[in-house]
C-alpha atoms as a PDB file:
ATOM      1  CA  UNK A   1     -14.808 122.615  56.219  1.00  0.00           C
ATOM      2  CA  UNK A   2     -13.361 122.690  52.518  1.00  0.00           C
ATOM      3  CA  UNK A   3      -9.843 121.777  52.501  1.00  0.00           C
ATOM      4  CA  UNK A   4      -7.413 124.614  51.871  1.00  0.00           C
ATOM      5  CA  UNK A   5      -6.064 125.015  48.627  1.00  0.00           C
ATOM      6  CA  UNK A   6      -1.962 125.593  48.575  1.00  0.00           C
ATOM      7  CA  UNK A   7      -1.768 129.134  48.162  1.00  0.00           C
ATOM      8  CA  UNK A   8      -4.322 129.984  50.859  1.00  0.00           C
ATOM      9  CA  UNK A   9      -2.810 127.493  53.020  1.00  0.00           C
ATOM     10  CA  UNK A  10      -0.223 129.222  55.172  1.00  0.00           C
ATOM     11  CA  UNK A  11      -3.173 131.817  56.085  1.00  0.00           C
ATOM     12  CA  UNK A  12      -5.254 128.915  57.468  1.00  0.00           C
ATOM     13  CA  UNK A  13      -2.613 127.683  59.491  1.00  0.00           C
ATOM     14  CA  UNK A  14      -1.965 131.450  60.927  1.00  0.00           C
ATOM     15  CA  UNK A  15      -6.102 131.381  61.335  1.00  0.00           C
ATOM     16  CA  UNK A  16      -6.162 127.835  63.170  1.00  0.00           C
ATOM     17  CA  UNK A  17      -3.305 129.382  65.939  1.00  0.00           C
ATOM     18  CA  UNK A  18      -5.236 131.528  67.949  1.00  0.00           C
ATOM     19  CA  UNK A  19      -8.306 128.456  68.883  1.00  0.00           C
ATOM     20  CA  UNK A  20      -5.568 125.837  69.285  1.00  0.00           C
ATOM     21  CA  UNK A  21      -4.649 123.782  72.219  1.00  0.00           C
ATOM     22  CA  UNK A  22      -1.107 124.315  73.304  1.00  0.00           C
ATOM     23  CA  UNK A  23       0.252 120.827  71.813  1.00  0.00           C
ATOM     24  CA  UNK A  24      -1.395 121.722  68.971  1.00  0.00           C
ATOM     25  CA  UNK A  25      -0.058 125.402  68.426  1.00  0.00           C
ATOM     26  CA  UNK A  26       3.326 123.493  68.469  1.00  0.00           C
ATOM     27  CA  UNK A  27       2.460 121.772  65.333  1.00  0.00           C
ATOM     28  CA  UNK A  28       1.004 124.745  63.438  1.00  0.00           C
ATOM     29  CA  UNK A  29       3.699 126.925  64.648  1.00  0.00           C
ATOM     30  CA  UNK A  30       6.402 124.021  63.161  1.00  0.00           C
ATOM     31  CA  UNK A  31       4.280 124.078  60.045  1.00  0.00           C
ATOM     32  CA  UNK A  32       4.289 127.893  59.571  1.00  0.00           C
ATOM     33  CA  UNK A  33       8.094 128.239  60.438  1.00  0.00           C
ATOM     34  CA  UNK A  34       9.175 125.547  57.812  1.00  0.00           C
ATOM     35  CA  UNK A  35       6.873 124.269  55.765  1.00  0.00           C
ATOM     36  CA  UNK A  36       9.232 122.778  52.889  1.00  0.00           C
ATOM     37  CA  UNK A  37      10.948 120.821  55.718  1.00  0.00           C
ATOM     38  CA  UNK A  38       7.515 119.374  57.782  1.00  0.00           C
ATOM     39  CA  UNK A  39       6.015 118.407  54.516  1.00  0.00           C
ATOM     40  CA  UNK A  40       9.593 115.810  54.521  1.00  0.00           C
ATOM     41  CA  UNK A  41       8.370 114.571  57.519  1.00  0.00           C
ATOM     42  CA  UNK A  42       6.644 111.657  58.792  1.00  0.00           C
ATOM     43  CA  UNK A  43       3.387 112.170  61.075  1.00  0.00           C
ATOM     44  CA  UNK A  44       5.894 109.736  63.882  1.00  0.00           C
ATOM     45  CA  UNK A  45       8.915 112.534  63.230  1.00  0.00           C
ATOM     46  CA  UNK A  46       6.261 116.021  63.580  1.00  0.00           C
ATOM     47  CA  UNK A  47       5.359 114.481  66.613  1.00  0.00           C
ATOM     48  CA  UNK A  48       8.832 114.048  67.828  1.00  0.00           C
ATOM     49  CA  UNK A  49       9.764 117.431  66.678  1.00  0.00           C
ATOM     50  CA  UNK A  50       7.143 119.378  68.271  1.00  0.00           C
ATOM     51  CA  UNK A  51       6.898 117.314  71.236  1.00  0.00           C
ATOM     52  CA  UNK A  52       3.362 116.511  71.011  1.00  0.00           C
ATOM     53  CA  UNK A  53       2.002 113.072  69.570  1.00  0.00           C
ATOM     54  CA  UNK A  54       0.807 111.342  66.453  1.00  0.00           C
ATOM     55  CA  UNK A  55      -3.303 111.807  67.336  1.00  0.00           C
ATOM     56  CA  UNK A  56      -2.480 115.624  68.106  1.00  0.00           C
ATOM     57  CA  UNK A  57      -0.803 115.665  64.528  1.00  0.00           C
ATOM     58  CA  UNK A  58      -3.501 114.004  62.768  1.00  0.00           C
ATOM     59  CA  UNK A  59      -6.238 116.035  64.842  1.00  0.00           C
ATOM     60  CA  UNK A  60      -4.559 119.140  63.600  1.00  0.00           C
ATOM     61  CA  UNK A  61      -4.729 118.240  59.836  1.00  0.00           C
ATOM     62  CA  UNK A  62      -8.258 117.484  60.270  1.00  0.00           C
ATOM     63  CA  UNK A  63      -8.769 120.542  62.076  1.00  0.00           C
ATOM     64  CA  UNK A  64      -7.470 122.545  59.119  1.00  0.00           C
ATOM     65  CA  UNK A  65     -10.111 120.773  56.726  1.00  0.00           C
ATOM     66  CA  UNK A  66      -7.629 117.513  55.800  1.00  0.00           C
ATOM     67  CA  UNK A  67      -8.976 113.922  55.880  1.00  0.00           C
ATOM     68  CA  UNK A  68      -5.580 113.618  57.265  1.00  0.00           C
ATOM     69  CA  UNK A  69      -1.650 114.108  58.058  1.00  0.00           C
ATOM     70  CA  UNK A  70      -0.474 112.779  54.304  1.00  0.00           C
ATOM     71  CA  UNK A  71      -2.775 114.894  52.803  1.00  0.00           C
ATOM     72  CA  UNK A  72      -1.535 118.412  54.552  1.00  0.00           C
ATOM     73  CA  UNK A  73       2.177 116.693  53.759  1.00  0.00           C
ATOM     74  CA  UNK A  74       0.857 117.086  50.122  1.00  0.00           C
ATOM     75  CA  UNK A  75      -0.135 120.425  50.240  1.00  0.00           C
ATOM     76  CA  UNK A  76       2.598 121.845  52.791  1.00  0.00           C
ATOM     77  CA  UNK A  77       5.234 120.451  49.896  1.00  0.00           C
ATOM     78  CA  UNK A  78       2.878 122.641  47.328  1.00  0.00           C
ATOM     79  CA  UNK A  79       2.874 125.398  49.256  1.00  0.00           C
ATOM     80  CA  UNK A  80       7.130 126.197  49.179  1.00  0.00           C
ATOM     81  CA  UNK A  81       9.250 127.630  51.670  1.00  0.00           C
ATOM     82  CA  UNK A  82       7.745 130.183  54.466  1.00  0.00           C
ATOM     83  CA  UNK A  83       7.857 133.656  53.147  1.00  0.00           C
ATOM     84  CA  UNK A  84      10.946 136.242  54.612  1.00  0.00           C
ATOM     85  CA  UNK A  85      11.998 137.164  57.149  1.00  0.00           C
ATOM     86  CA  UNK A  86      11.159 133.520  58.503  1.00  0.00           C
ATOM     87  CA  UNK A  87      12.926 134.034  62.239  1.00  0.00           C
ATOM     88  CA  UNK A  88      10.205 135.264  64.727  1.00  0.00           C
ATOM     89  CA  UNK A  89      10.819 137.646  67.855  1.00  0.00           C
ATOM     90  CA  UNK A  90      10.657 134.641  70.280  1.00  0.00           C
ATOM     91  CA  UNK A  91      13.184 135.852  72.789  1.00  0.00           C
ATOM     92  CA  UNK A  92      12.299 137.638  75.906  1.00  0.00           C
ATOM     93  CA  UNK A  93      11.676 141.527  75.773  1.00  0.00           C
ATOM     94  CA  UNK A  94      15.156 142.190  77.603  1.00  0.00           C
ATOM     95  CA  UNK A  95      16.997 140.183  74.695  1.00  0.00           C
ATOM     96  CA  UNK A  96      18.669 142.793  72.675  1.00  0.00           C
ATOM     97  CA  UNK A  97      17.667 143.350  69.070  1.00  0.00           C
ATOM     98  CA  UNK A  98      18.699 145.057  65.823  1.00  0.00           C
ATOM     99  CA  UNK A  99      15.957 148.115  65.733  1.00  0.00           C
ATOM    100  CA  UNK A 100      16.124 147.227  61.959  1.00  0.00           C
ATOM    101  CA  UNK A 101      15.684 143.860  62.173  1.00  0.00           C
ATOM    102  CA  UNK A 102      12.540 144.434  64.684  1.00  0.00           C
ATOM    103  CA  UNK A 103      11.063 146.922  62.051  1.00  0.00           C
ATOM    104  CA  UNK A 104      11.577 144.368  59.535  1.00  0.00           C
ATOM    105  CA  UNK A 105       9.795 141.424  61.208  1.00  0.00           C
ATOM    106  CA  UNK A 106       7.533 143.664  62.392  1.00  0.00           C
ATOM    107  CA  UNK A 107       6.106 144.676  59.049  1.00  0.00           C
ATOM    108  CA  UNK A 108       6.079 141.360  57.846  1.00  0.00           C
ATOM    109  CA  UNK A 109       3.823 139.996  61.106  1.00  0.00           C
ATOM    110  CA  UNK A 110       1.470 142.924  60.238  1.00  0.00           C
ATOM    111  CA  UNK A 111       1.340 141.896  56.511  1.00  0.00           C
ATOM    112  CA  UNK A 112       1.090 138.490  57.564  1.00  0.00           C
ATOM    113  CA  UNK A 113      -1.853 139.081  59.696  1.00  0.00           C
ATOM    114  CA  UNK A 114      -3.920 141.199  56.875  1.00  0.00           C
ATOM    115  CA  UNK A 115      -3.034 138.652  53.666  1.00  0.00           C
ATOM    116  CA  UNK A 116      -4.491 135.981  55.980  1.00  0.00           C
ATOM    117  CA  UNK A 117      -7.185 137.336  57.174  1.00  0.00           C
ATOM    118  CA  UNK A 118      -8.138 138.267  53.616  1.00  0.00           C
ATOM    119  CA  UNK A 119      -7.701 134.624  52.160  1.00  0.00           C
ATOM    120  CA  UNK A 120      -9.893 133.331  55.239  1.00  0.00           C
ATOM    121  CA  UNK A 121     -12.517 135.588  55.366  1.00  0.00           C
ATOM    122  CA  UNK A 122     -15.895 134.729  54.963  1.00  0.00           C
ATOM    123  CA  UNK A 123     -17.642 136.679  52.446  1.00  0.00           C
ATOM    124  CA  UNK A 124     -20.691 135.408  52.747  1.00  0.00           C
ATOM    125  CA  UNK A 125     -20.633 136.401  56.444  1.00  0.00           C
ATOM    126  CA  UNK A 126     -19.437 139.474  55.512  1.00  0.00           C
ATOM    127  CA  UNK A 127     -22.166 139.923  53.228  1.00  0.00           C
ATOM    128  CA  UNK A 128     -25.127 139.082  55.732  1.00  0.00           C
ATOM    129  CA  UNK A 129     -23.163 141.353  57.896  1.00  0.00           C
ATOM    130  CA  UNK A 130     -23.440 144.206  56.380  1.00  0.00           C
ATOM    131  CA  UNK A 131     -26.990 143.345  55.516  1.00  0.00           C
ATOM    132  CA  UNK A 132     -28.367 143.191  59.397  1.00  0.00           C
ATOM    133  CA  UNK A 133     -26.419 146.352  59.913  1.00  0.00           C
ATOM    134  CA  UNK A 134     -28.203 148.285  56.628  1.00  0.00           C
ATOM    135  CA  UNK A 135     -31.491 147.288  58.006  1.00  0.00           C
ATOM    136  CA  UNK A 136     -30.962 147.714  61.971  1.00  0.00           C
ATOM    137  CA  UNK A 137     -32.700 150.725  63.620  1.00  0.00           C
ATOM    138  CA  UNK A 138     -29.399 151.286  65.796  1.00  0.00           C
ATOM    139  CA  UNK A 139     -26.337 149.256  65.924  1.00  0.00           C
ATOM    140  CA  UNK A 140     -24.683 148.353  69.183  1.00  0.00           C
ATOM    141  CA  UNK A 141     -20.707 148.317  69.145  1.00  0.00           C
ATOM    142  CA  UNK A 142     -18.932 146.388  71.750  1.00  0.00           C
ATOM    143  CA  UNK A 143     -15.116 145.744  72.674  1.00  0.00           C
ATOM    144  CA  UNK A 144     -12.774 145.662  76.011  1.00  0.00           C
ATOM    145  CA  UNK A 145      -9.389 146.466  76.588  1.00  0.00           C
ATOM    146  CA  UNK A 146      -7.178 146.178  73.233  1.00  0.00           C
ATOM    147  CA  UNK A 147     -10.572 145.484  71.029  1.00  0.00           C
ATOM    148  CA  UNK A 148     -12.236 149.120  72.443  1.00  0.00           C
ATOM    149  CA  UNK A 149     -10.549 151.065  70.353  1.00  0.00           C
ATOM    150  CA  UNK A 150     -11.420 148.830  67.090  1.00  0.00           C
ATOM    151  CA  UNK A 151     -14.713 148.972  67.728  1.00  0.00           C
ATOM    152  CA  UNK A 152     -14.370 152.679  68.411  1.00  0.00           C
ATOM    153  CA  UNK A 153     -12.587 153.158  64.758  1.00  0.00           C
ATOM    154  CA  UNK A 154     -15.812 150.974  63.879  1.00  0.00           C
ATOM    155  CA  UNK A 155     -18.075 153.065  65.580  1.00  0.00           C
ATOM    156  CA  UNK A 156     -16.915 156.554  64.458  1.00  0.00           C
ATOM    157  CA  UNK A 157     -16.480 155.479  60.280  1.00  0.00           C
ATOM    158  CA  UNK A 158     -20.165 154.407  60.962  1.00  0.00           C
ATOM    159  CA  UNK A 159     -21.475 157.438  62.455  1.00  0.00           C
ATOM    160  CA  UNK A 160     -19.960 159.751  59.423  1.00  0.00           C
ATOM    161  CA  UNK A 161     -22.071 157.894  56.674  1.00  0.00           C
ATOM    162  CA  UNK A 162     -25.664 158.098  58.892  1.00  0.00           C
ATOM    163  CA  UNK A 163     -25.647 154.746  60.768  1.00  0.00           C
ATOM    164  CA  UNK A 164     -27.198 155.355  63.989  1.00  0.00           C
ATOM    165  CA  UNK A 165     -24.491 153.688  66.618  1.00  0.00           C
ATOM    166  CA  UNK A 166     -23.936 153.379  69.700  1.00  0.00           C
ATOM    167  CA  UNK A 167     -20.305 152.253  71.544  1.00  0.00           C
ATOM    168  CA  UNK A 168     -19.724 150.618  74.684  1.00  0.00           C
ATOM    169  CA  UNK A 169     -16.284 149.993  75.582  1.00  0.00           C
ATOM    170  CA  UNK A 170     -17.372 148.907  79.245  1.00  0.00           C
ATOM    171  CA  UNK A 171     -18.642 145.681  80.409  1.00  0.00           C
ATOM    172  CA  UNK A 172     -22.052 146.873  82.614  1.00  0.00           C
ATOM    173  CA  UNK A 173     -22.545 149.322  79.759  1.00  0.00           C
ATOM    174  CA  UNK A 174     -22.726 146.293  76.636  1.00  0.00           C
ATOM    175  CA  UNK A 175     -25.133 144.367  79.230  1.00  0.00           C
ATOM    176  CA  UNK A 176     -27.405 147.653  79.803  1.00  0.00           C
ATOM    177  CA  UNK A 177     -27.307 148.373  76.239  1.00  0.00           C
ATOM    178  CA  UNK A 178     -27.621 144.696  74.706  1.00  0.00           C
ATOM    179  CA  UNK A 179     -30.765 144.758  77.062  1.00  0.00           C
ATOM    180  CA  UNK A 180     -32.629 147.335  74.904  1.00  0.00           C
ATOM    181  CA  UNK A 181     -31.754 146.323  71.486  1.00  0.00           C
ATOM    182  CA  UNK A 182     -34.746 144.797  69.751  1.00  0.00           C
ATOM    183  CA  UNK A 183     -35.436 142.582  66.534  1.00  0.00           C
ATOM    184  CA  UNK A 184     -34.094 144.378  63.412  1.00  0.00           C
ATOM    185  CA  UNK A 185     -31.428 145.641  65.459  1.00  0.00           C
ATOM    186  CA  UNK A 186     -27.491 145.227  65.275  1.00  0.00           C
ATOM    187  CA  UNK A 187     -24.295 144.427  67.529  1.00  0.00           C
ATOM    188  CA  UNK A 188     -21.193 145.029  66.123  1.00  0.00           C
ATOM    189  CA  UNK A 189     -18.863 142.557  68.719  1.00  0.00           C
ATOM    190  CA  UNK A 190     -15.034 142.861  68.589  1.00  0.00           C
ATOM    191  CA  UNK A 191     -12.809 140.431  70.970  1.00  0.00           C
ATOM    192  CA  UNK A 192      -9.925 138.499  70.226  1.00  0.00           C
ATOM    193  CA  UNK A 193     -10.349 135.625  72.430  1.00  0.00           C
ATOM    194  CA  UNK A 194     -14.184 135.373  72.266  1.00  0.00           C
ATOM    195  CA  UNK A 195     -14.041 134.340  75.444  1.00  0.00           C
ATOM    196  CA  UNK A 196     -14.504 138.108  77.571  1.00  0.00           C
ATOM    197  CA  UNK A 197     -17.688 137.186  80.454  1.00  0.00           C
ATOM    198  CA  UNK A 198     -19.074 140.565  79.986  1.00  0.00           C
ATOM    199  CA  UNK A 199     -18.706 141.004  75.988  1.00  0.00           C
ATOM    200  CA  UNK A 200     -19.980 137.415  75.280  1.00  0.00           C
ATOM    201  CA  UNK A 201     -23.147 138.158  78.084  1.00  0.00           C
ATOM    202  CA  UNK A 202     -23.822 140.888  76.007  1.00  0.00           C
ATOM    203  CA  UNK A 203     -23.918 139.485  72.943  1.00  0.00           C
ATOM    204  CA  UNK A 204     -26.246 136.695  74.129  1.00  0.00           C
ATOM    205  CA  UNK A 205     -28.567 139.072  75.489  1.00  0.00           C
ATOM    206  CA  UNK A 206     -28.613 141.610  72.321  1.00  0.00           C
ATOM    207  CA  UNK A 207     -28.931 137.817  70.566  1.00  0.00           C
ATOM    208  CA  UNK A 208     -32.172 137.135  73.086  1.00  0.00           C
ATOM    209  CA  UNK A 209     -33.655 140.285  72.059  1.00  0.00           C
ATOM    210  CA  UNK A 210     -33.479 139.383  68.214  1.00  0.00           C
ATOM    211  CA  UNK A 211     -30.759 141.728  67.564  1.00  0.00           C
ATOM    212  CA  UNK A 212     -28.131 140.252  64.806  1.00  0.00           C
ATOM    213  CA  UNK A 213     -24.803 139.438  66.347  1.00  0.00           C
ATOM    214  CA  UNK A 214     -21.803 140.563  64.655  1.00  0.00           C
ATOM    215  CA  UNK A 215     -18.658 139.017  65.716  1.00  0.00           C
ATOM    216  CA  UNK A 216     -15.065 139.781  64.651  1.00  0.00           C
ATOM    217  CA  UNK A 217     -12.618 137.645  66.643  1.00  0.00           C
ATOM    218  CA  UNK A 218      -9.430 135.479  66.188  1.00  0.00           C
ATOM    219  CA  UNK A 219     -10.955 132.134  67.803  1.00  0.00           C
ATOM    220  CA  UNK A 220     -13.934 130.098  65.425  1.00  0.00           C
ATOM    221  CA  UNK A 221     -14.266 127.928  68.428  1.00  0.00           C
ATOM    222  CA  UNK A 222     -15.226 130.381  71.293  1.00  0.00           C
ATOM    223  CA  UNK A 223     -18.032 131.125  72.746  1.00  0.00           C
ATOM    224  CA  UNK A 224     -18.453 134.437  70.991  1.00  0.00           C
ATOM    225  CA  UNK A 225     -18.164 132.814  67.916  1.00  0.00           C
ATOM    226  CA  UNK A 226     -20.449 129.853  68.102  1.00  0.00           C
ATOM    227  CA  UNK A 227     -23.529 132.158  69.825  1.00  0.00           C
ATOM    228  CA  UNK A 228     -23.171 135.271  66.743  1.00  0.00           C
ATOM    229  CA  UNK A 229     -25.310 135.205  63.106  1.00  0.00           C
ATOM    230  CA  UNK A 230     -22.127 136.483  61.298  1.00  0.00           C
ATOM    231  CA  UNK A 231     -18.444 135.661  62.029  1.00  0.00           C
ATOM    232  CA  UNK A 232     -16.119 137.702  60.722  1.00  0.00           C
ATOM    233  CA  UNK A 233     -12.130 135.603  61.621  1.00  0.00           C
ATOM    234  CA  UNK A 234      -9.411 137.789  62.009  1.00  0.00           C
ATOM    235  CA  UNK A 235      -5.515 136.364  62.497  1.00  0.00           C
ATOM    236  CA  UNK A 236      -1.885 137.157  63.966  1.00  0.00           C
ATOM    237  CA  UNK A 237       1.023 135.363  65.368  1.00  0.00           C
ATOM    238  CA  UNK A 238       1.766 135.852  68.714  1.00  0.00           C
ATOM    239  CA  UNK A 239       5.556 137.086  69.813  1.00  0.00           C
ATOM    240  CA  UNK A 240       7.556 137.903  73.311  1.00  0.00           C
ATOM    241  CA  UNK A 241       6.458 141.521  71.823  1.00  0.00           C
ATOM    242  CA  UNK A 242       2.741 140.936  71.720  1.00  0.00           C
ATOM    243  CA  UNK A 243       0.115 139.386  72.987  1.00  0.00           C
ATOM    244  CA  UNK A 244      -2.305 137.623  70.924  1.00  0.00           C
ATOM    245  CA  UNK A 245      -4.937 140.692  71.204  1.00  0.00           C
ATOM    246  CA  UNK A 246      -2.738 143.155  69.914  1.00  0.00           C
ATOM    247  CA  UNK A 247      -1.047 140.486  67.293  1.00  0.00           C
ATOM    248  CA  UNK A 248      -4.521 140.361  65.676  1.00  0.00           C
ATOM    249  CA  UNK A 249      -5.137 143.950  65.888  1.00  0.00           C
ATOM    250  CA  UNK A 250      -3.830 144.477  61.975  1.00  0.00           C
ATOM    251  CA  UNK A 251      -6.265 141.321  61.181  1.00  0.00           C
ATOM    252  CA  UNK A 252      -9.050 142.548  63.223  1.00  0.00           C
ATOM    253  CA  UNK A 253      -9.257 146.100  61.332  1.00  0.00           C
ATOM    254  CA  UNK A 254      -8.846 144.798  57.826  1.00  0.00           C
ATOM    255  CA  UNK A 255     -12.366 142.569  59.210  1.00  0.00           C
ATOM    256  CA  UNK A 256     -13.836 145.718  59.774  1.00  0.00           C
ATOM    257  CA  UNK A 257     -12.849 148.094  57.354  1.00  0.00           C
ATOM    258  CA  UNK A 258     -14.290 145.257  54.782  1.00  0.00           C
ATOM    259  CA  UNK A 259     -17.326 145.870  57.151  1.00  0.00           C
ATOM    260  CA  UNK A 260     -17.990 149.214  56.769  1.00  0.00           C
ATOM    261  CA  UNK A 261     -17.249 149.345  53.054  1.00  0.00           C
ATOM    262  CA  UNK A 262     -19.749 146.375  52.302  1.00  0.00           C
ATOM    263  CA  UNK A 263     -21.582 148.821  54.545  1.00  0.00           C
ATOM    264  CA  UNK A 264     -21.033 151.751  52.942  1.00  0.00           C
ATOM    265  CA  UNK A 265     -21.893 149.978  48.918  1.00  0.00           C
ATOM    266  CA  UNK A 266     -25.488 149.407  50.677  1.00  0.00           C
ATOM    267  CA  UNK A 267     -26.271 152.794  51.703  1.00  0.00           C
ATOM    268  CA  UNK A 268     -25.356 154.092  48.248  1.00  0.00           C
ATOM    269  CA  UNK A 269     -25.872 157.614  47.756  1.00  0.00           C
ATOM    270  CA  UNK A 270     -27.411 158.856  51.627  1.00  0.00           C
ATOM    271  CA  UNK A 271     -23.813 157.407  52.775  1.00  0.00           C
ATOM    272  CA  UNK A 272     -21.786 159.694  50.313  1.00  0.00           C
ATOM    273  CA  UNK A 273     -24.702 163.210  51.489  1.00  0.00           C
ATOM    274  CA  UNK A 274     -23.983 162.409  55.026  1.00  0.00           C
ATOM    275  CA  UNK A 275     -20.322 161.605  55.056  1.00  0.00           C
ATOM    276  CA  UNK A 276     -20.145 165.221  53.097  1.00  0.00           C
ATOM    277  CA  UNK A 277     -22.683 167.206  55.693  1.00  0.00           C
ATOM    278  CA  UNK A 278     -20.527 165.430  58.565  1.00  0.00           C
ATOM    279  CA  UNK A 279     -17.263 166.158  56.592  1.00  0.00           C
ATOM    280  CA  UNK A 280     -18.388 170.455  56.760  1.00  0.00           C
ATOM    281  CA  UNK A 281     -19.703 170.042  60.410  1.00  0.00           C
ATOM    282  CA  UNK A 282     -16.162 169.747  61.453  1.00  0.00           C
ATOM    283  CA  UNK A 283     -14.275 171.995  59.159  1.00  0.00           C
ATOM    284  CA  UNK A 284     -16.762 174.497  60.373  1.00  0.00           C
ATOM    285  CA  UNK A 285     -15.446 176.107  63.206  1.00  0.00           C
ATOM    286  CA  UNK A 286     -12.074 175.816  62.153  1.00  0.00           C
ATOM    287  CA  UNK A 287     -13.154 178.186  58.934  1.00  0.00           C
ATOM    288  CA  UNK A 288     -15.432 180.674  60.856  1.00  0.00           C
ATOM    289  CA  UNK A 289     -17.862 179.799  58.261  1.00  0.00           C
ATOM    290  CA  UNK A 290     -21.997 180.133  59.221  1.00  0.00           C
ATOM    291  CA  UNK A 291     -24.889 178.535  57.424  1.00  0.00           C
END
């Protein structure tokens, strides 16, 4: 892994959250809150802080790409002070809260989550990406719960410019579909954790059948992730507000958009026809027109 340059820093830390153990969220999350103050600190003092200890601290540098913890001191002192607002909603949901102040934080959690996904994203991934999908005879799209309707926003932009799709938002339904893919073939996978039985079956099996796996996901160390021919990382922090599914969700469409654009460039001209022909197929009715 190259080691992260200062400026793309922060967004690796926000990346490395989601796959982290719980001792070693605690460091990342001290890192992210207050950067200018960790990089003053000893690797003995971090561990004190956080609660964790020293070989958690230095695991987590290396983690992020660092031979080690005085090297990430280096860069987290580069890097400056953590953008505003800084404070986090970290209370419980019956806390009361400024409506303006949750806006605020809000908005910059969302922006958070898209800058960082585009500093950390993989464009050669994204590249082969939307290469298996130009060439596939049909392309599977998969995703539960919070990651259905992502894959459904997939799924429909896809459709308009001629791309032959097919969604599942059900878990029997991936594993009956996966099952007829074929070589040449595409699956489109969408899950936060990477870790969802059904989803990750069905990728194996549309994997087995020599269809290329696509997955978007927050976690480079699941199962999902480590089984799939492109990986696409999306990111998010995790408040009392949200879980980490839907504090990835901002992450996990900016993933997917870039998707269907790098899509969209490879189709060329037959994506603008059809997106037109599809565009009048729906204004139709509403005009009274006939062809």
């Amino acid at each position: 892994m190259p080691t992260p340059d200062p400026a793309s820093l922060r967004a690796h830390l926000l990346a490395a959250l989601p796959a982290a153990t719980a001792s070693g969220a605690r460091v990342l999350t001290a890192l992210l809150e207050d950067p200018a103050a960790a990089a003053q600190l000893t690797v003995t003092d971090l561990a004190a802080r956080t609660g964790t200890s020293e070989a958690t601290v230095v695991r987590t540098a290396r983690s992020l790409g660092f031979p080690g913890y005085p090297q990430l001191r280096l860069a987290l002192a580069a890097a400056g002070p953590a953008p505003e607002p800084a404070a986090l909603l970290t209370g419980s949901l019956e806390d009361p809260a400024d409506l303006a102040d949750v806006v605020t934080t809000l908005a910059a959690l969302e922006s958070e989550a898209v800058t960082a996904t585009a500093r950390t994203l993989d464009l050669t991934a994204l590249a082969g990406a939307a290469d298996s999908l130009h060439r596939a005879r049909v392309v599977d799209c998969y995703g539960l719960g919070v990651s259905a309707s992502l894959a459904a926003d997939f799924d429909h932009k896809a459709v308009r410019v001629g791309v032959l799709t097919r969604l599942r938002t059900e878990g029997h339904a991936a594993l009956v579909s996966s099952e007829t893919l074929r070589a040449g073939d595409a699956a489109v996978v969408v899950s936060h954790s990477g870790t969802t039985p059904d989803v990750v079956a069905a990728a194996r099996r549309a994997r087995a059948r020599g269809a290329a796996v696509v997955a978007v996901t927050s976690s480079p160390g699941s199962p999902l992730a480590s089984g799939a021919d492109h990986l696409l990382l999306a990111t998010g922090r995790e408040t009392a507000y949200r879980a980490g599914a839907l504090a990835s969700r901002a992450g996990t469409a900016l993933a997917l958009d870039c998707l269907y654009v790098a899509l969209v460039q490879r189709l060329g001209g037959a994506a603008s026809d059809t997106l037109r022909r599809t565009l009048e197929a729906v204004e139709e009715p509403r005009s009274g027109r006939r062809r």
